[in-house]
Structures are given as C-alpha cells and as structure tokens.
N, C-alpha and C. Protein backbone atom coordinates (compact mmCIF):
# COMPACT_ATOMS: atom_id res chain seq x y z
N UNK A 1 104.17 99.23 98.26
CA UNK A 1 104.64 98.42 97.14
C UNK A 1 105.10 99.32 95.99
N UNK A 2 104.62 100.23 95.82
CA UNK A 2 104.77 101.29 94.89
C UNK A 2 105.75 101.90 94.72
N UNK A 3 106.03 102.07 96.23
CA UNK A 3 107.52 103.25 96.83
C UNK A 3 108.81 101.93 96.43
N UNK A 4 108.46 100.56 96.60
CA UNK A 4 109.81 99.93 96.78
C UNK A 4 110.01 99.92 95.16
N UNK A 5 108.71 99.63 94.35
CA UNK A 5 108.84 99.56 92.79
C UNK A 5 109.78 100.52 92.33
N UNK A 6 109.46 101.75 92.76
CA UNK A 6 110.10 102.99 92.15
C UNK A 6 111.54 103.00 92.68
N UNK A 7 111.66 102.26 94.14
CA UNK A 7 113.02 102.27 94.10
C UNK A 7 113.78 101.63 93.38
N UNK A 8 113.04 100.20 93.22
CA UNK A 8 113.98 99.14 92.66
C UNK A 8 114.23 99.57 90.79
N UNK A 9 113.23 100.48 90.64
CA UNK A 9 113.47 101.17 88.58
C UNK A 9 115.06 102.43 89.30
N UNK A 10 114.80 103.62 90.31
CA UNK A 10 115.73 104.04 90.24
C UNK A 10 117.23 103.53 90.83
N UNK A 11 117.00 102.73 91.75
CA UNK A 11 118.62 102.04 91.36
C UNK A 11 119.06 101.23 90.72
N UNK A 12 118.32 100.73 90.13
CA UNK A 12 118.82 99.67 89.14
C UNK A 12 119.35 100.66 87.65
N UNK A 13 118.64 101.89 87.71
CA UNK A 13 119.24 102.53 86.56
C UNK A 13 120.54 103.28 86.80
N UNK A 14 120.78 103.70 88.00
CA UNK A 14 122.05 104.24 88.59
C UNK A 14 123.09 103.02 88.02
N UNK A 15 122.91 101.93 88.50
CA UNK A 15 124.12 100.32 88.14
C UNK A 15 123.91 100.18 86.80
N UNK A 16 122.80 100.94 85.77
CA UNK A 16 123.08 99.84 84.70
C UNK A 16 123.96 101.07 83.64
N UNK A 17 124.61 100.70 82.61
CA UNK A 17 124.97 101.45 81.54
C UNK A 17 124.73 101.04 80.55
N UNK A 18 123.51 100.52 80.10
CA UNK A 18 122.32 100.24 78.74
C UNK A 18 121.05 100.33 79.46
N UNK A 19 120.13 100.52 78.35
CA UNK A 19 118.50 99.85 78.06
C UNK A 19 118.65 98.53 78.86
N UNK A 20 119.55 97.58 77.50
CA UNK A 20 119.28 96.34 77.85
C UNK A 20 119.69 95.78 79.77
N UNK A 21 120.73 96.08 80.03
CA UNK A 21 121.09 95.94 81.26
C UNK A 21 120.25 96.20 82.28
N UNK A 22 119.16 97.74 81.94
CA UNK A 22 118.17 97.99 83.28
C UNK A 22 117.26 97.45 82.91
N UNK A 23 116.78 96.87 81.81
CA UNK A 23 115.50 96.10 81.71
C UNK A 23 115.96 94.43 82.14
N UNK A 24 116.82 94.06 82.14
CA UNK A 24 117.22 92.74 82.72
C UNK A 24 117.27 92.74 84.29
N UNK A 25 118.00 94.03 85.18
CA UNK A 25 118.28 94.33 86.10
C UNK A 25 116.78 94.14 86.73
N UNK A 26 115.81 95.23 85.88
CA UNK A 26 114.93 95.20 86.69
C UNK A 26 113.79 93.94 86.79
N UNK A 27 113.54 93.32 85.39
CA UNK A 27 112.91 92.35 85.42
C UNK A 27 113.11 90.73 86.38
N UNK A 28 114.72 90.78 86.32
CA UNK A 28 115.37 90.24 87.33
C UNK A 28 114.98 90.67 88.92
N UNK A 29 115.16 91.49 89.06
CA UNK A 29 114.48 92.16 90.96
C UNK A 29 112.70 91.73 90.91
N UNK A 30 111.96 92.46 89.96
CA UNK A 30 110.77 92.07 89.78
C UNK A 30 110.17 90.42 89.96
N UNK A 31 110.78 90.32 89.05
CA UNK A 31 110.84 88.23 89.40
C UNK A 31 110.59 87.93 90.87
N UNK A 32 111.78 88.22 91.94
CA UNK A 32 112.03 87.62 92.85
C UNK A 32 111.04 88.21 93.58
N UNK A 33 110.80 89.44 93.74
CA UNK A 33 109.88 89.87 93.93
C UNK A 33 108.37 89.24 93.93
N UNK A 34 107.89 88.99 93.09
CA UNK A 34 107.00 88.05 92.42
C UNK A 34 107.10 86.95 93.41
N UNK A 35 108.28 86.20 92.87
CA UNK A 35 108.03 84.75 93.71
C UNK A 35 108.42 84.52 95.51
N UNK A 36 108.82 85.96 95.75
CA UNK A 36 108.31 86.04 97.16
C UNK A 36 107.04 86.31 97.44
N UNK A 37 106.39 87.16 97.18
CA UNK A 37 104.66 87.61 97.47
C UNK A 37 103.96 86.44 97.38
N UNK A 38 104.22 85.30 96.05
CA UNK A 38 103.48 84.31 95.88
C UNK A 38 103.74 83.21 97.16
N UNK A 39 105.11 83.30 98.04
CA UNK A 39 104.90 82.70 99.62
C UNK A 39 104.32 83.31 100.49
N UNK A 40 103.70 84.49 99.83
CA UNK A 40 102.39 85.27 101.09
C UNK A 40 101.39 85.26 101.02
N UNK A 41 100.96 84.04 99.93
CA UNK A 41 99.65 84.09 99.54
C UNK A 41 99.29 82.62 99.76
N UNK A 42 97.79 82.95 100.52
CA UNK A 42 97.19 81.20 100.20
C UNK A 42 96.40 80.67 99.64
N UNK A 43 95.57 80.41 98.40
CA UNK A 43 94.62 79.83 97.81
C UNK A 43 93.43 79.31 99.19
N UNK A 44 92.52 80.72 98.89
CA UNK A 44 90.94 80.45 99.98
C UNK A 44 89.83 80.56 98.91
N UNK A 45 89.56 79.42 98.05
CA UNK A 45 88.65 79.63 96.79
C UNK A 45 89.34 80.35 95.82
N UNK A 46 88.62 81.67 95.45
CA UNK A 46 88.65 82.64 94.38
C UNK A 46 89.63 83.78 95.24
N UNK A 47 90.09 83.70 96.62
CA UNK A 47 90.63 85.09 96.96
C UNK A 47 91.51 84.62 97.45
N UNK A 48 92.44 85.90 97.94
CA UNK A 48 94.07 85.50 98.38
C UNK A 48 93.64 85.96 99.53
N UNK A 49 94.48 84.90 100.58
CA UNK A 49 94.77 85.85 102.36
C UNK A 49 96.59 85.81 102.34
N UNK A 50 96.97 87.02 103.09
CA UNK A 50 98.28 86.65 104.08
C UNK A 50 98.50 85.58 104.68
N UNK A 51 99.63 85.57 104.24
CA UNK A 51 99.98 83.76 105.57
C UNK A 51 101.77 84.82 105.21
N UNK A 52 102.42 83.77 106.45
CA UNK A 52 103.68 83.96 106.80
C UNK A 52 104.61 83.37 105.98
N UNK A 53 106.08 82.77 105.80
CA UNK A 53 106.00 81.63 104.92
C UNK A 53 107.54 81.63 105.69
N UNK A 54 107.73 80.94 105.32
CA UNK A 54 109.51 80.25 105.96
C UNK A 54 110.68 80.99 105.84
N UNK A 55 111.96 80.79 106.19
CA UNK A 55 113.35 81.52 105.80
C UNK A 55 113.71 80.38 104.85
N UNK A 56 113.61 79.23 105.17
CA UNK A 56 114.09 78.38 104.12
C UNK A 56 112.89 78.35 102.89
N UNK A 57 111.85 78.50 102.73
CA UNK A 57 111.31 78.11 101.86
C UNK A 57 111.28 79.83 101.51
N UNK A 58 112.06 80.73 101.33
CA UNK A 58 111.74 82.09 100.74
C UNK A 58 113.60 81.69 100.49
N UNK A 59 114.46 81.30 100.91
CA UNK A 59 115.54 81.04 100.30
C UNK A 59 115.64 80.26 99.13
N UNK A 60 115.02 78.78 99.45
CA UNK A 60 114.70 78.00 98.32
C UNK A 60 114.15 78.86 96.87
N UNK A 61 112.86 79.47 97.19
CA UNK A 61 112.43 79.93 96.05
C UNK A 61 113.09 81.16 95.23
N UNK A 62 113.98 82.14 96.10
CA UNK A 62 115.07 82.75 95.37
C UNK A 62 116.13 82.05 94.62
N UNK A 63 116.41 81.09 94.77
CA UNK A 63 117.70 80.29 94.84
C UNK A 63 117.25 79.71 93.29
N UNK A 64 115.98 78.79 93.56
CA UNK A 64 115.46 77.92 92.18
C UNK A 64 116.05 78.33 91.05
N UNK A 65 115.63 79.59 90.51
CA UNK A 65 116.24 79.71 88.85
C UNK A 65 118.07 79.37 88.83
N UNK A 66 118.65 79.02 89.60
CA UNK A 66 120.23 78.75 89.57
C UNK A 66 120.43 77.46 90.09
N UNK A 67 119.65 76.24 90.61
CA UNK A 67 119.74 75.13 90.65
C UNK A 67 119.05 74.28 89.74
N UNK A 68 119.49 73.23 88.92
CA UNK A 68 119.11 72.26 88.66
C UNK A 68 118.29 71.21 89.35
N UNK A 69 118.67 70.81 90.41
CA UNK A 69 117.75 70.04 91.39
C UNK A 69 118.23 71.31 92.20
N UNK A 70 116.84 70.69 93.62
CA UNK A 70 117.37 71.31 94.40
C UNK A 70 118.60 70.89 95.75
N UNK A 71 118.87 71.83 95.75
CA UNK A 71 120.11 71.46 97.02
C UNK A 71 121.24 70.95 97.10
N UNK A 72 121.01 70.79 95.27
CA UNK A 72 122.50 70.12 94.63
C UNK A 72 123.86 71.44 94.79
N UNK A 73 122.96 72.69 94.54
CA UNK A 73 124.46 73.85 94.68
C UNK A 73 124.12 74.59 95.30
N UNK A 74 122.95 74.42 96.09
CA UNK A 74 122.81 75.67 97.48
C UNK A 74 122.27 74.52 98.33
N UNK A 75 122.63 74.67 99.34
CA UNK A 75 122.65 74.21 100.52
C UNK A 75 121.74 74.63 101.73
N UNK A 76 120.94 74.33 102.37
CA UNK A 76 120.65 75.47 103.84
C UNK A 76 119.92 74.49 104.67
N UNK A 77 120.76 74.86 105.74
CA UNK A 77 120.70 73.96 107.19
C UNK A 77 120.38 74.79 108.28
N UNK A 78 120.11 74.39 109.42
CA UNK A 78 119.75 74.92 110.93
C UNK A 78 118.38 75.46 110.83
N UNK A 79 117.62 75.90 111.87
CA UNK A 79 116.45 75.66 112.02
C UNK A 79 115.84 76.88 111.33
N UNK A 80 114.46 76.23 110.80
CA UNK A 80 113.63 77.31 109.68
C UNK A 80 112.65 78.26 110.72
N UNK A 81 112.17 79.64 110.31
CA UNK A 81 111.45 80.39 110.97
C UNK A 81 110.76 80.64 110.12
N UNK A 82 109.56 81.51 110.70
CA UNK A 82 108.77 82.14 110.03
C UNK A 82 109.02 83.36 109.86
N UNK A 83 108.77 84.50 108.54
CA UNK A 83 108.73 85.00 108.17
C UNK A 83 107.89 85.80 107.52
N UNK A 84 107.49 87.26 107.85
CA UNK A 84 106.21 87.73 107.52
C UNK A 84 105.67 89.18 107.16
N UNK A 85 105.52 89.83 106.70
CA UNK A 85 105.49 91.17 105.93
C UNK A 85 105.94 91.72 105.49
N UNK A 86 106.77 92.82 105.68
CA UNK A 86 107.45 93.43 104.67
C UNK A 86 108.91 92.70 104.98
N UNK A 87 109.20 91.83 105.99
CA UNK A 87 110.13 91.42 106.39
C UNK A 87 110.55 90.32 104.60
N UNK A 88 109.65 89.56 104.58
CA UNK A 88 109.59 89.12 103.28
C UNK A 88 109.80 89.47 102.18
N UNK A 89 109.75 90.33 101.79
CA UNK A 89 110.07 91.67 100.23
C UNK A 89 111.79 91.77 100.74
N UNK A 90 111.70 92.37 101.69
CA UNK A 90 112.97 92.80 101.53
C UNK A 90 113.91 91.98 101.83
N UNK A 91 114.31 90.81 102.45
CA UNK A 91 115.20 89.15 102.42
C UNK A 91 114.90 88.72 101.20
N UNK A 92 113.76 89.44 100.36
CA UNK A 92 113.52 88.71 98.89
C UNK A 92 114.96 89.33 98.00
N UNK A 93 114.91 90.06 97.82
CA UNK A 93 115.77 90.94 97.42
C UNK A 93 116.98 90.82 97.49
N UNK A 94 117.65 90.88 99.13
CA UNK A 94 118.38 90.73 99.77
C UNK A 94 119.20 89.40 99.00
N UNK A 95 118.60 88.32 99.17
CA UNK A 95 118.77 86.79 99.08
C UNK A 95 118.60 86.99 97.41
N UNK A 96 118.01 87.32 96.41
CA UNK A 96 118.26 87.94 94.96
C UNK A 96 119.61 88.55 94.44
N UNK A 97 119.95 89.69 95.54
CA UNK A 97 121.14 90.05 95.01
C UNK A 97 122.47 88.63 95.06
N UNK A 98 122.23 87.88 96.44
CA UNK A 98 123.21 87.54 96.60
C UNK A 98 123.91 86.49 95.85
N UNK A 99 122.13 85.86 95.26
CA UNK A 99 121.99 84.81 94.06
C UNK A 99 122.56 85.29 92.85
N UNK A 100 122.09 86.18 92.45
CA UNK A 100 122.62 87.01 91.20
C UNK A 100 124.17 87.31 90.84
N UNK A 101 124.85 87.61 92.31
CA UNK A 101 126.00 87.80 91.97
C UNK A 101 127.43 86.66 92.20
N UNK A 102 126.31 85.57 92.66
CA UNK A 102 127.04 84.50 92.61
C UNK A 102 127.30 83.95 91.62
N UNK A 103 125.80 84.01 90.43
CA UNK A 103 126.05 83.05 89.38
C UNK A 103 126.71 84.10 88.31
N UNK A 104 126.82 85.53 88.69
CA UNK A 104 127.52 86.16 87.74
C UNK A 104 129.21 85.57 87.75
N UNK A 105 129.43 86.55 89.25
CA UNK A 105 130.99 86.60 89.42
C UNK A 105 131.52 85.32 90.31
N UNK A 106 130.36 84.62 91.21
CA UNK A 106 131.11 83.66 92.20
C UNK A 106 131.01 82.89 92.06
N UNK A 107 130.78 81.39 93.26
CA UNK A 107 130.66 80.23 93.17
C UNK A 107 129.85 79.75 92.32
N UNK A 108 128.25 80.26 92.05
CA UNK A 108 127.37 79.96 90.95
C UNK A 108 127.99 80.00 89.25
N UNK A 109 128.93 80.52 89.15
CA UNK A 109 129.33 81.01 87.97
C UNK A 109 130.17 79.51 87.61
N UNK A 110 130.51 79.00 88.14
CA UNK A 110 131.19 77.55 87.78
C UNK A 110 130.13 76.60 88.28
N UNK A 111 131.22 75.33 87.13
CA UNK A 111 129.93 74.41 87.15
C UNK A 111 129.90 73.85 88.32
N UNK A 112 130.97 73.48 89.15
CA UNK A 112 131.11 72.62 90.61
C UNK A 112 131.05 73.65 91.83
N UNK A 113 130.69 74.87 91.63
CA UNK A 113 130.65 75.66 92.85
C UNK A 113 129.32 75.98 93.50
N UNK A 114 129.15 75.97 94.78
CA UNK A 114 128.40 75.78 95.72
C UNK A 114 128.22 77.09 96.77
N UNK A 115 127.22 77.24 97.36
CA UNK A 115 126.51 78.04 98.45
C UNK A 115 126.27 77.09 99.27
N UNK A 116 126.84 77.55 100.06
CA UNK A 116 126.33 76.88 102.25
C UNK A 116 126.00 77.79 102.64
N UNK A 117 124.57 77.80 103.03
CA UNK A 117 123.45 78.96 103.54
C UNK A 117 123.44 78.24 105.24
N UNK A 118 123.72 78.62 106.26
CA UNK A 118 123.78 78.30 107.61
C UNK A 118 122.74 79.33 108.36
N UNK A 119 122.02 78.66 109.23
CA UNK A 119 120.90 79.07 109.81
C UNK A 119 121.13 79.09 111.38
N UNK A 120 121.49 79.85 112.42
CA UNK A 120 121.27 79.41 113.74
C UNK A 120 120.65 80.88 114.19
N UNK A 121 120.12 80.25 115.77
CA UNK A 121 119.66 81.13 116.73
C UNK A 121 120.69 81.24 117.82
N UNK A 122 120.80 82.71 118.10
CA UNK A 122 122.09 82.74 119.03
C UNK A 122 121.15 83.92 119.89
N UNK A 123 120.98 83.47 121.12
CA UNK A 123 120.30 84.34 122.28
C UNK A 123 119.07 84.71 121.32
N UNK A 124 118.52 86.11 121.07
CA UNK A 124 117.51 86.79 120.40
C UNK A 124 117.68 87.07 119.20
N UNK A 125 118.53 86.50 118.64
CA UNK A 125 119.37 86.47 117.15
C UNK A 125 119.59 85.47 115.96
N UNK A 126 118.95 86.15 115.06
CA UNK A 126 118.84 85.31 114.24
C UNK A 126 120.43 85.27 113.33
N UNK A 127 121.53 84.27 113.07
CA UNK A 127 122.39 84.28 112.63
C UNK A 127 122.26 83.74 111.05
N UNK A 128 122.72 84.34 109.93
CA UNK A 128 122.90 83.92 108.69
C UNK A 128 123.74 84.11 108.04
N UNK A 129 124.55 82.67 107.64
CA UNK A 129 125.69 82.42 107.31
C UNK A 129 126.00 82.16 105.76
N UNK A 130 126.09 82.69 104.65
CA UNK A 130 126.41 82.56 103.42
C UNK A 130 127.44 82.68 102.43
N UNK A 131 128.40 81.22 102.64
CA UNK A 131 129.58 81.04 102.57
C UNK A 131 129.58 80.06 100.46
N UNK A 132 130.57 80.92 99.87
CA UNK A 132 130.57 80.40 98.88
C UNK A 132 132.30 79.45 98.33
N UNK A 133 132.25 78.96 98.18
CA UNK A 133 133.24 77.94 97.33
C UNK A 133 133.27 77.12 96.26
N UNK A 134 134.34 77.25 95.48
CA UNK A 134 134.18 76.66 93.98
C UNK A 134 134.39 77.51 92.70
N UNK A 135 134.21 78.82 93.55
CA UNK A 135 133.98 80.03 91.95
C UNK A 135 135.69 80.33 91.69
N UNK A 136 135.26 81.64 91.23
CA UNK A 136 136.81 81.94 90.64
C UNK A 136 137.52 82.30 91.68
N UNK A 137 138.85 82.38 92.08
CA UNK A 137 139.09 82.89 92.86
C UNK A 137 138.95 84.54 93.27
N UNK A 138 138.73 85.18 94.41
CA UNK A 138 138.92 86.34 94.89
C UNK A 138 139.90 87.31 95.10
N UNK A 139 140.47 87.90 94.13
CA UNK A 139 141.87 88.79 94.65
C UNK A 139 141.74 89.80 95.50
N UNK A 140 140.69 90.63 95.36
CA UNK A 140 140.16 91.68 97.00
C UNK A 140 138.97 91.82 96.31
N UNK A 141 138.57 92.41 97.48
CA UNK A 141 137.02 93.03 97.63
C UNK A 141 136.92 93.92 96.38
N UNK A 142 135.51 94.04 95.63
CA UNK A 142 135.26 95.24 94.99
C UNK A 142 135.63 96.90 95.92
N UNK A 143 136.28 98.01 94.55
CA UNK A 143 136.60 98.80 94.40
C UNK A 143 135.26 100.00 95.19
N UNK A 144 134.28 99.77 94.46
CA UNK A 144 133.17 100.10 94.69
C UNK A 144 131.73 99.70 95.01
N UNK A 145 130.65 100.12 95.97
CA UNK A 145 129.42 99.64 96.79
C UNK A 145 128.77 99.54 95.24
N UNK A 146 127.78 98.40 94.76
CA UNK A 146 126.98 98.49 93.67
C UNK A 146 125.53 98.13 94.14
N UNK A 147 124.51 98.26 93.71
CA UNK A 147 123.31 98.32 93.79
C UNK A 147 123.09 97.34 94.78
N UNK A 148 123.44 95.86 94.63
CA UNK A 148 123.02 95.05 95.69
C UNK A 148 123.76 95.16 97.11
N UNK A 149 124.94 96.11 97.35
CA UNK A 149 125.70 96.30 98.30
C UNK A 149 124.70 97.03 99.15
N UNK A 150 124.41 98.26 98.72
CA UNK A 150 123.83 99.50 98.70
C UNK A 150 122.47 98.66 99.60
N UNK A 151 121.54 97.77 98.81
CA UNK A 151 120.30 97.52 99.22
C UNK A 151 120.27 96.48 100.05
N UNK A 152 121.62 95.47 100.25
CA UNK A 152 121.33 94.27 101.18
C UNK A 152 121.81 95.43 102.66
N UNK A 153 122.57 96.64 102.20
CA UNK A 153 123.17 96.91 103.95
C UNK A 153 121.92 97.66 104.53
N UNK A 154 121.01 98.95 103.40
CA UNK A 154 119.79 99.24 103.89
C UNK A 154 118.62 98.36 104.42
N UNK A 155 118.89 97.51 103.91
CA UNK A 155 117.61 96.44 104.01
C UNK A 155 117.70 95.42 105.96
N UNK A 156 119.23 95.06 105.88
CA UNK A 156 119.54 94.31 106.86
C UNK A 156 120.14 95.47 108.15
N UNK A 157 120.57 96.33 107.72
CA UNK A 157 121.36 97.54 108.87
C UNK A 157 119.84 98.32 109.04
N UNK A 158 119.42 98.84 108.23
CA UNK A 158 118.15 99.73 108.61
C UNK A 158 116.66 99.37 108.45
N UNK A 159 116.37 98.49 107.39
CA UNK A 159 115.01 97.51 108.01
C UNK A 159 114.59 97.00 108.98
N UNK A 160 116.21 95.83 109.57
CA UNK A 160 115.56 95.09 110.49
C UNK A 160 116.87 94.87 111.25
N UNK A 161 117.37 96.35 111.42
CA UNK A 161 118.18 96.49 112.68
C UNK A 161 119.18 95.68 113.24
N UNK A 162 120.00 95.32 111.98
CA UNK A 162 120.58 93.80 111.66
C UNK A 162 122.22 94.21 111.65
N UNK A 163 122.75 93.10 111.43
CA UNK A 163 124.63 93.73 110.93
C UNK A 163 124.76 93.16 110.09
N UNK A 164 125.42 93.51 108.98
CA UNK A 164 125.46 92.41 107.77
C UNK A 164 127.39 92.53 107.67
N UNK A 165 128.20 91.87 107.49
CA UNK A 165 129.33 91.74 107.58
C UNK A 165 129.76 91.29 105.63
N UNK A 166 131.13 91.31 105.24
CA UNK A 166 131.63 90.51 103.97
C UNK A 166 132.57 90.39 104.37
N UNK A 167 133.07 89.26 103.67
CA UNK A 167 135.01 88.50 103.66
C UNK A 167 134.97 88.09 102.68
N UNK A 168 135.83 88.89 102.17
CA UNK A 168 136.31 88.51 100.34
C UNK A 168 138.01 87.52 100.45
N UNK A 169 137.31 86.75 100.59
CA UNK A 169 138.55 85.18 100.84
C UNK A 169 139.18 84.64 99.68
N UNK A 170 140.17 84.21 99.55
CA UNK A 170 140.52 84.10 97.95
C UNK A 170 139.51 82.67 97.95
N UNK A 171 139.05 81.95 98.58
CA UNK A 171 138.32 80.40 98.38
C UNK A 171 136.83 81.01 97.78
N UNK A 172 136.59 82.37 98.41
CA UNK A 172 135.06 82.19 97.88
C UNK A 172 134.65 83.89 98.93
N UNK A 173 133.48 84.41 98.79
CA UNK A 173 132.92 85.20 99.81
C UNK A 173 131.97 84.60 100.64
N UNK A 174 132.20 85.47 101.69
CA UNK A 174 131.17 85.06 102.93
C UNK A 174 130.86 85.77 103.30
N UNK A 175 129.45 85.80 103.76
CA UNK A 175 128.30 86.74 104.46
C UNK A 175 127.93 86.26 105.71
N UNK A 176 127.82 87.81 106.49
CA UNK A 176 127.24 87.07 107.90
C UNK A 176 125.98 87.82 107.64
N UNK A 177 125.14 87.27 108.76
CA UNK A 177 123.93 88.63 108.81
C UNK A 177 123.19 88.32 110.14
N UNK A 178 122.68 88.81 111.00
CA UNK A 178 122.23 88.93 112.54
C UNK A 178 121.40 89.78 112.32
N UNK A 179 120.26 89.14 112.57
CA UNK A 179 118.94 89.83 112.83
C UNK A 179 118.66 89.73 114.04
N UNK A 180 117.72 90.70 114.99
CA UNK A 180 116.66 90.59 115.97
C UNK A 180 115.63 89.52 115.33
N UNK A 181 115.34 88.16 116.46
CA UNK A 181 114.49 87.51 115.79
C UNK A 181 112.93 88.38 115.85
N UNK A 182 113.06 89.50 116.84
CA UNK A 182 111.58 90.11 116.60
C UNK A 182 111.24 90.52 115.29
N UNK A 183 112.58 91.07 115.08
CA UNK A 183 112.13 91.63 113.24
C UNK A 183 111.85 90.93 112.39
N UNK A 184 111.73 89.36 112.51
CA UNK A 184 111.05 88.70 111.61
C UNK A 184 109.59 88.23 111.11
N UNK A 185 108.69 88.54 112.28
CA UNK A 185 107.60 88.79 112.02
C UNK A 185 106.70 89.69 112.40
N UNK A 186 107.52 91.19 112.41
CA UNK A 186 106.99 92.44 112.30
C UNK A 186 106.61 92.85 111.20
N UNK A 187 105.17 93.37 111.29
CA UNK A 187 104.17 94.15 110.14
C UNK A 187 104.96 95.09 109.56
N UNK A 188 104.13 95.21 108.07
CA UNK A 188 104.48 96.69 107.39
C UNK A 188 104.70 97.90 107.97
C-alpha cells in the first residue's frame, strides 16, 4: 500500500504544474482509493475482514461523485463478477482516471453526455467496453501519454495481463479492455 501511495504522490507530480493541481490530483486518486478498500471491507463487530466485492459495484462507487442519481449518466450492463485484492486498487484507479477525464474533457463534461460501461465474458475473458457520447467533440487523439494513460496501460497490460485499446471518434472515446478472468480474483 505504501509502494502504490508513493507512486500515486510521484506521478501525479510529474502531470501537475502547481501545488494546487498535485494536491487535487492526488487527493482525487486518494479518494477513489479510499472508496475502493471500503468494498473490501465488512463490518464483523469492532474489526474489519476481506471480502471480495463486484465489477459493477467498484464501478458504481468510482463513478458516484459525477452522477446525480445513479445510472442517469453512466450506464453498466452484462454480467457482474467478483473482484478481489490487489485486483481491486488497481481497476480503482484505472476506472478513476477514466471518470476524471470524462468529466474534465469528455462526455461527463456536458450536461446531456453519457458513459456506456459494457460488461461481457468472451471464452476466459473478461471484455470491457467504455464508450462515451454527448461531450465535445474529438478532433484526434492526445499529442501526448498523461498520467492516467501511463497507469491504466501498466495497470491493465502489466497487472493483469490484459489489452487495453483507445478510439478517439469525433462522437466520443472508446475503451476496450480484456482481461484473463483468472486475474480477477488473484491475491496480492
């Protein structure tokens, strides 16, 4: 937990160019952070145990601070899994950046624009589909990889042995992502 802390203070200071920017940056990562661990925890009296917790309900709870109700501007369908150790921290994140830069630059950033989060199993594969429409339009892809580029491709290419794809569409961006479903509830 320590090692990812220190990562998430030194790249977030590489992306920011203020104080104010890396203390938002980071308190922002920290958050989600936060309210993922709190789906790994279960109220047993006075002490906490591990429990596993969902793909949809660790999407949902990234998602919350940018919906009004829920499910009114993010969406997510096809079947829910479980999810469980460090696999959790890092889809926290992952699913953080993608929130973050929606309601900056994309579909989140307008008032009528929307996220369709698509869920399937294909053979031993977990498929995830995160298609946005409504935002501003797209003229090309960013110039340059920025912090959440950087940590969703480590996280999904070298965590959990995944492919993560982008299409910068003038309607909106879309994400693929293919996991091994083993890597979803593999230990620390």
């Amino acid at each position: 937990m320590f090692a990812l802390t220190g990562a998430v203070v030194t790249l977030s200071a590489r992306s920011s160019a203020s104080v104010e920017q890396l203390t938002e940056a980071v308190q922002s990562r920290f958050g989600a952070l936060a309210r993922a661990h709190d789906l790994t925890l279960a109220d047993i009296g006075r002490e906490k145990a591990a429990t596993a917790t969902s793909l949809h309900g660790l999407v949902q709870t990234i998602v919350s601070p940018y919906e009004e109700a829920p499910g009114r501007r993010v969406s997510i369908s096809g079947p829910d899994l479980a999810v469980e150790g460090h696999v959790v921290t890092g889809l926290a994140l992952v699913f953080h950046e993608f929130a973050t830069n929606a309601a900056k630059y994309g579909a989140l950033s307008m008032p009528d624009g929307r996220v369709e989060i698509t869920i399937a199993i294909e053979a031993d594969q977990l498929r995830l589909d995160w298609r946005e429409r409504g935002g501003p339009p797209i003229a090309a892809s960013p110039e340059a990889d920025g912090f959440g580029t950087r940590l969703a491709d480590g996280t999904i290419k070298g965590q959990l042995q995944g492919d993560l794809t982008r299409r910068w569409l003038p309607e909106g961006l879309e994400i693929g992502i293919t996991v091994p479903l083993a890597q979803l509830t593999s230990g620390p």
